[in-house]
Protein backbone atom coordinates (compact mmCIF):
# COMPACT_ATOMS: atom_id res chain seq x y z
CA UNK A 1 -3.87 11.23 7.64
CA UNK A 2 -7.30 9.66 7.49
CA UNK A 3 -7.91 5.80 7.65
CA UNK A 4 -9.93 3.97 5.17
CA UNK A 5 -11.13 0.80 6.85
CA UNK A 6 -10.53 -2.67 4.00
CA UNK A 7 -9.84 -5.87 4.34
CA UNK A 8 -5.96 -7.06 3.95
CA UNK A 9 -6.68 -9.64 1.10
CA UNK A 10 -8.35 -6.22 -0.35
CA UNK A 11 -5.46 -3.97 0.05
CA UNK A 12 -3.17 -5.93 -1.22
CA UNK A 13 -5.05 -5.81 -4.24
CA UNK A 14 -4.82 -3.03 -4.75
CA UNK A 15 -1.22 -2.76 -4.00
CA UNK A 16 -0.99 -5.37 -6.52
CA UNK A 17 -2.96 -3.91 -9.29
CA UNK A 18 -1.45 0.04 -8.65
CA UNK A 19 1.75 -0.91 -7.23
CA UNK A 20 3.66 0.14 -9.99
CA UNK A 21 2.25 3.64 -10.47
CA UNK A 22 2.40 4.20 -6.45
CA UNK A 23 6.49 3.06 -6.60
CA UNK A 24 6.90 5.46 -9.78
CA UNK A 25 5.34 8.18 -7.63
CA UNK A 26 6.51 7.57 -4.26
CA UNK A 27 10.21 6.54 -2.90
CA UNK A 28 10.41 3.06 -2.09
CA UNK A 29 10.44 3.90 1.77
CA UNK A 30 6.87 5.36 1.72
CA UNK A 31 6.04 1.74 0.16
CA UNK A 32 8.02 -0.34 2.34
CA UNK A 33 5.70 1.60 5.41
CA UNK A 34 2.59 0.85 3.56
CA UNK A 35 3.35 -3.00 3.43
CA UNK A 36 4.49 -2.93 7.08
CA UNK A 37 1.51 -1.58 8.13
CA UNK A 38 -0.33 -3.92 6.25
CA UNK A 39 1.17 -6.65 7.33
CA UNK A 40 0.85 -5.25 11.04
């Protein structure tokens, strides 16, 4: 998997704004590792 270099303020934008359509496509564990990493 590739890494896409972004501020945190700016990924959690967009987990913010898309969040909803990620969670409907993904189980809630691949979220909860996004956030971690984020947070990380």
């Amino acid at each position: 998997m590739g890494y896409f270099p972004m501020t945190k303020s700016a990924a959690v934008a967009l987990l913010t704004a898309y969040g909803r359509e990620i969670e409907t496509a993904s189980e809630q564990s691949v979220i909860t590792a996004i956030i971690n990493k984020l947070e990380d």
